[in-house]
Protein backbone atom coordinates (compact mmCIF):
# COMPACT_ATOMS: atom_id res chain seq x y z
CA UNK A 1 -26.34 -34.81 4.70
CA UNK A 2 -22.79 -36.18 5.68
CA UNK A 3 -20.47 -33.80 6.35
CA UNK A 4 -18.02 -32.86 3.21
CA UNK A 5 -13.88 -31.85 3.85
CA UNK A 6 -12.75 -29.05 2.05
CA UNK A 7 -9.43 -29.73 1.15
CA UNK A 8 -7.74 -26.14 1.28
CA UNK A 9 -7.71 -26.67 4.74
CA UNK A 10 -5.83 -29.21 7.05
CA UNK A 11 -8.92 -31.87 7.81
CA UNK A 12 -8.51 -31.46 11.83
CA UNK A 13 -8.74 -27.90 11.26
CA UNK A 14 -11.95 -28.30 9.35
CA UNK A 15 -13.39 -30.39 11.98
CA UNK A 16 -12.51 -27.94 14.41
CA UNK A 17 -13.72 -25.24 12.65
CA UNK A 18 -17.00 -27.00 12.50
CA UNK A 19 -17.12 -28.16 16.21
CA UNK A 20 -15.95 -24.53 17.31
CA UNK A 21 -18.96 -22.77 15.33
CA UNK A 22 -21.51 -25.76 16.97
CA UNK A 23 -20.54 -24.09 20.51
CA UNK A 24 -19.87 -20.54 19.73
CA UNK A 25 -23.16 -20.20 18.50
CA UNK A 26 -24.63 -22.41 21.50
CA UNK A 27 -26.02 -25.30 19.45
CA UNK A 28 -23.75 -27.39 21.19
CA UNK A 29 -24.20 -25.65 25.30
CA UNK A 30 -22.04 -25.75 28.10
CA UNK A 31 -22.06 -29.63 29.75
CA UNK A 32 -23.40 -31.13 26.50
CA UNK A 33 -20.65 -34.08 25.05
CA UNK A 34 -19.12 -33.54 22.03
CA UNK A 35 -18.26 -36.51 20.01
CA UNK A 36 -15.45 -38.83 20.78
CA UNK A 37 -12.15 -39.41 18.54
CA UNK A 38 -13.75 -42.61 17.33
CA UNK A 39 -16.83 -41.20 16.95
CA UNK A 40 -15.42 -38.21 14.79
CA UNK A 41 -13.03 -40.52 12.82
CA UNK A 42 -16.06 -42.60 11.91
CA UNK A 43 -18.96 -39.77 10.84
CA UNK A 44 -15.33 -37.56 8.41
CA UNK A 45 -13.66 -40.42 7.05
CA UNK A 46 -10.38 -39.22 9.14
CA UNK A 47 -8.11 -41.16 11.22
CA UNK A 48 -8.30 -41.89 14.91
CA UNK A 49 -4.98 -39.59 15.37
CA UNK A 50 -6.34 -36.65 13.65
CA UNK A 51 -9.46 -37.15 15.46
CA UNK A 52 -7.55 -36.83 18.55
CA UNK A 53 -5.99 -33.71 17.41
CA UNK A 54 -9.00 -31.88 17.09
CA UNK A 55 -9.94 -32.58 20.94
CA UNK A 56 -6.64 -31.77 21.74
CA UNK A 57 -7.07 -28.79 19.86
CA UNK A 58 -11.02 -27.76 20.92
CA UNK A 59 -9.22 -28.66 24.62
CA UNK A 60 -6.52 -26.04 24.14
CA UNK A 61 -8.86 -23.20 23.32
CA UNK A 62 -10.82 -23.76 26.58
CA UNK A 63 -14.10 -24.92 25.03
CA UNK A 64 -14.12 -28.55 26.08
CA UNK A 65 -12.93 -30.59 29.01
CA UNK A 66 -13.10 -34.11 30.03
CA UNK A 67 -15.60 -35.13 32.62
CA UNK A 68 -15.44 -38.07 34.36
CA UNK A 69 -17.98 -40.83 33.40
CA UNK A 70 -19.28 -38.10 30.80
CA UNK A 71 -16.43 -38.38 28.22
CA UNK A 72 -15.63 -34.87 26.56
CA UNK A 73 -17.49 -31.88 27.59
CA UNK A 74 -18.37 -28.66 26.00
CA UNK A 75 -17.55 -26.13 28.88
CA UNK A 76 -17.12 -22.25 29.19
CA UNK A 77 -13.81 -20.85 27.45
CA UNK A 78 -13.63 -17.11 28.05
CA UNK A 79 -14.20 -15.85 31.63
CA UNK A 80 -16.61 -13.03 31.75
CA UNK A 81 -14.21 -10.24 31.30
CA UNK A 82 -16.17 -7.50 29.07
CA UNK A 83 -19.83 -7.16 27.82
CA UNK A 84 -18.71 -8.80 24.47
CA UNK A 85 -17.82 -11.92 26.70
CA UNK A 86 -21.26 -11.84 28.38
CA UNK A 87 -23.20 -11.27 25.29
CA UNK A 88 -21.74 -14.47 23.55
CA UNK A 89 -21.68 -16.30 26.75
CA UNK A 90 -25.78 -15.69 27.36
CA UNK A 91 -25.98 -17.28 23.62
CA UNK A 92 -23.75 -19.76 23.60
CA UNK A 93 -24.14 -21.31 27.43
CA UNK A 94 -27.31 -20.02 28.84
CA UNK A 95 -25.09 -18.51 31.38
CA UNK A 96 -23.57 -15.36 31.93
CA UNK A 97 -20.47 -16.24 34.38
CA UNK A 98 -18.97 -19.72 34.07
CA UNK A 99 -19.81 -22.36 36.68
CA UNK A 100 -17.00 -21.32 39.27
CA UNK A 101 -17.49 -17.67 38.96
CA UNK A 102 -20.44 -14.95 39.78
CA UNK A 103 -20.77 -11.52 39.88
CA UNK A 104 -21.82 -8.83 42.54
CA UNK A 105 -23.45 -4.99 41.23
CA UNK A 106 -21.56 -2.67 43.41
CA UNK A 107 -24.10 -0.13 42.17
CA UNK A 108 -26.15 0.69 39.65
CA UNK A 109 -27.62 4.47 39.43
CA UNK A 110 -28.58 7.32 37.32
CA UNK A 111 -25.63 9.65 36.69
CA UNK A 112 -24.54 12.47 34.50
CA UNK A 113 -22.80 10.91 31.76
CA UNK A 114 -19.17 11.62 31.49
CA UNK A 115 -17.69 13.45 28.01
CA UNK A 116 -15.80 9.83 27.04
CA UNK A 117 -18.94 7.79 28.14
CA UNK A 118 -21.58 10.43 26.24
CA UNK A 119 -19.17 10.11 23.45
CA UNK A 120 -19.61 6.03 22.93
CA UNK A 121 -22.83 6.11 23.57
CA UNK A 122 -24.21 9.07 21.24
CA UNK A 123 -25.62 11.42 23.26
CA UNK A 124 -24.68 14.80 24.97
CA UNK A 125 -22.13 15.44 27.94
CA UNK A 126 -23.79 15.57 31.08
CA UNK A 127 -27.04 13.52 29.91
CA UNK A 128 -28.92 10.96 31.54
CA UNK A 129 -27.01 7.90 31.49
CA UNK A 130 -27.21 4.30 33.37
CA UNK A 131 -24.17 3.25 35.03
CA UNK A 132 -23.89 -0.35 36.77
CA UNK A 133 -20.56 -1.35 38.43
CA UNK A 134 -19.67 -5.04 39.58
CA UNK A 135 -16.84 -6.78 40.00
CA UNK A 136 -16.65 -10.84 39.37
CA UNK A 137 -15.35 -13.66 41.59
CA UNK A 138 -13.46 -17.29 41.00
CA UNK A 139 -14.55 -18.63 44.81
CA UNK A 140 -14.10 -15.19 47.03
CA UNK A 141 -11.00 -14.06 44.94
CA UNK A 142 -11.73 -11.24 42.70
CA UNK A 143 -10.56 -11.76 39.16
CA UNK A 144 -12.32 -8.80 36.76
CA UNK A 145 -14.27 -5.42 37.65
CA UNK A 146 -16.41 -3.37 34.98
CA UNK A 147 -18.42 -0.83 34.41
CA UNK A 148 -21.46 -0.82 31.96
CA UNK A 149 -22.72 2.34 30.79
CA UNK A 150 -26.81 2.35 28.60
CA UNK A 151 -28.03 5.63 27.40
CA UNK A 152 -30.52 6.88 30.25
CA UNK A 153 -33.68 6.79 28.27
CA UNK A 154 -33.67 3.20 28.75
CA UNK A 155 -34.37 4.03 32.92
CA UNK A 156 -38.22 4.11 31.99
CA UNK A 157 -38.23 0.98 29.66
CA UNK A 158 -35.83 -1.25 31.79
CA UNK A 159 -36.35 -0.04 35.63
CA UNK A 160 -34.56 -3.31 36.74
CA UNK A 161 -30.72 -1.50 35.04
CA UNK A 162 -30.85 0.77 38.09
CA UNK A 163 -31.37 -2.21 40.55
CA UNK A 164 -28.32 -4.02 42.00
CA UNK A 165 -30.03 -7.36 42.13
CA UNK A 166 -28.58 -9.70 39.20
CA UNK A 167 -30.71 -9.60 35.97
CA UNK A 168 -30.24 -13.88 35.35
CA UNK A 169 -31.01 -13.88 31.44
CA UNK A 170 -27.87 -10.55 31.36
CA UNK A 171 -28.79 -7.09 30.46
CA UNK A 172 -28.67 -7.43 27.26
CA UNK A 173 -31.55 -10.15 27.22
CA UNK A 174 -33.54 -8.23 29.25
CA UNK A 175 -33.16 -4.61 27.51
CA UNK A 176 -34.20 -7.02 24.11
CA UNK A 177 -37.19 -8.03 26.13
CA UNK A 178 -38.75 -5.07 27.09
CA UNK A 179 -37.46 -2.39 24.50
CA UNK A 180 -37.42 -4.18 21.68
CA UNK A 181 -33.66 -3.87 20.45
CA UNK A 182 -31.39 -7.04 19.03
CA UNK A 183 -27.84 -7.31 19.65
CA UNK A 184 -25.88 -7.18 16.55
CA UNK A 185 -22.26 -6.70 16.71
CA UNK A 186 -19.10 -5.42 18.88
CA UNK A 187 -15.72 -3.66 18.66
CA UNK A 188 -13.38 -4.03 21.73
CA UNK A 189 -10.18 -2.31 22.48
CA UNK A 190 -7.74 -3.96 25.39
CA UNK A 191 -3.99 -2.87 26.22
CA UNK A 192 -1.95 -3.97 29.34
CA UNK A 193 -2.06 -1.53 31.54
CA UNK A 194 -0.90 -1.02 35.17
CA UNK A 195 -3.37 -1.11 38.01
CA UNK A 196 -5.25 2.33 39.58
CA UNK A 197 -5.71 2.54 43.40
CA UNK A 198 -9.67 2.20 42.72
CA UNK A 199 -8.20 -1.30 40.78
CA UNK A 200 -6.10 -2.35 43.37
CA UNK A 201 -8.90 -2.19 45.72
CA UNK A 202 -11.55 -4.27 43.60
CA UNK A 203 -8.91 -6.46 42.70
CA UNK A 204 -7.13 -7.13 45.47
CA UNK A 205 -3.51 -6.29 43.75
CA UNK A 206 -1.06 -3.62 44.03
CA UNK A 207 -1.32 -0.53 42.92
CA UNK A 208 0.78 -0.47 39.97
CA UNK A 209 0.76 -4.22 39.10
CA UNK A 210 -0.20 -5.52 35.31
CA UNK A 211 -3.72 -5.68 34.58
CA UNK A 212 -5.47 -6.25 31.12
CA UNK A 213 -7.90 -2.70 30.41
CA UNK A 214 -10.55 -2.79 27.93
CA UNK A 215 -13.56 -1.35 26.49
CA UNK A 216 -16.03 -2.37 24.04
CA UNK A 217 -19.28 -1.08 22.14
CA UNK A 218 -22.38 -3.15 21.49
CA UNK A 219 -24.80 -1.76 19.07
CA UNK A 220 -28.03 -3.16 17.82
CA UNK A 221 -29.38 -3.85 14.34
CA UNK A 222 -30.28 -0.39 13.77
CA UNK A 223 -26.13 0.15 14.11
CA UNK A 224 -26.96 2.56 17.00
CA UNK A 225 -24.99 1.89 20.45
CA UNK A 226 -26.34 -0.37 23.04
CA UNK A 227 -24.01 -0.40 25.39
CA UNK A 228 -20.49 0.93 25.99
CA UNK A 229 -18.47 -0.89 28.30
CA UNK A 230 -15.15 -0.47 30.70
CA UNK A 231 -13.58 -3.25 32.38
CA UNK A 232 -9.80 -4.19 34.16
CA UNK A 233 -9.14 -8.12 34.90
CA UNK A 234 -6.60 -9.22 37.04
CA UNK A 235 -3.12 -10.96 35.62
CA UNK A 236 -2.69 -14.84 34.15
CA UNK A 237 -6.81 -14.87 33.30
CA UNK A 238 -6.95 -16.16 29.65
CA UNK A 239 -9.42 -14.69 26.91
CA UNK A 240 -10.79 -16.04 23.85
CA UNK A 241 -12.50 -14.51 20.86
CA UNK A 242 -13.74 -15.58 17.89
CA UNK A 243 -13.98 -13.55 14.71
CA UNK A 244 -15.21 -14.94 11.09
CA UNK A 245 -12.70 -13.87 7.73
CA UNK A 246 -14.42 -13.35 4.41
């Protein structure tokens, strides 16, 4: 079936709209060409300029990029910054981290979960609770740290969250794997906020500098809480979300 406008709407932002949901939900995966302005003003009855526009305008948000030899890209948009990121990333990409960034675990262990952590997470103060630290690179410059935090009773089903080795399909892939659980939705909070000493030295800033600090809940289709977690990236490091309106 051809494509239909819906004339409320502006048509680029229709088309973009469309294009946008193709990638977000990882139909249309990191490398794969999107269609060109000629190709777009041919298949929606629109004109080359507004064609144009909507590359321009899928360019802008950081989801595609010209290639040479390749025409128009889909590629990453949001660094890695928080679990949400990951989660849609691992969907949408096949990756966690985009191509010119990677993470290292600076630990991963079995600890006593704090009151703020046992809080998000459901279960009591000073419980069982995974914790797994890393911090992520552009080249060898730091550019995000976080923490994830997974209720301890997953340490029997999902040995490999208490390992610092990289888990390639992301945690969340590999807790629905052997447990069972499906990744529903998220809520994220984020302020500007000024950089610790533990910051400064993951970062590589000054204590004291701007930093964006978030946190974010990911709960499962049971509505219970996956994962909780913490992160701090460093200054001038765009993020993108994507929320649907009813």
């Amino acid at each position: 079936m051809a494509p239909q406008l819906n004339r409320p709407d502006p048509p680029y932002l229709q088309i973009v709209d469309h294009l946008r949901r193709q990638i977000m939900s990882g139909e249309l995966r990191e490398g794969d060409r999107v269609p060109t302005g000629r190709q777009i003003a041919q298949e929606w009855g629109v004109a080359i300029a507004t064609a144009t526009k909507v590359i321009t305008t899928l360019r802008s948000e950081g989801l595609v990029d010209a290639s040479p030899g390749r025409g128009t890209v889909v590629k990453t948009a949001a660094a890695s910054h928080s679990p949400t990121d990951r989660a849609v990333a691992i969907r949408r990409t096949g990756r966690i981290y985009p191509p010119d960034e990677h993470a290292k675990i600076k630990s991963a262990a079995l600890v006593d979960a704090p009151e703020h952590v046992a809080d998000a997470l459901g279960i009591e103060a000073g419980a069982p609770a995974i914790r797994r630290q890393r911090v992520t690179y552009r080249g060898d410059q730091p550019v995000s740290a976080s923490t994830s935090w997974f209720d301890g009773q997953l340490a029997e089903l999902a040995p490999r969250l208490l390992q610092t080795e990289r888990i390639l399909q992301g945690t969340f892939g590999y807790i629905e794997e052997v447990a069972g659980s499906t990744i529903k939705t998220s809520r994220e909070q984020s302020a500007a906020s000024a950089a610790t000493e533990q910051d400064a030295q993951d970062l590589r800033v000054p204590v004291g500098s701007p930093v964006l600090r978030g946190r974010n809940w990911i709960y499962d289709s049971d509505g219970l809480v996956l994962e909780y977690g913490e992160y701090v990236s460093a200054p001038e490091r765009w993020q993108s979300y994507e929320f649907e309106i009813n």
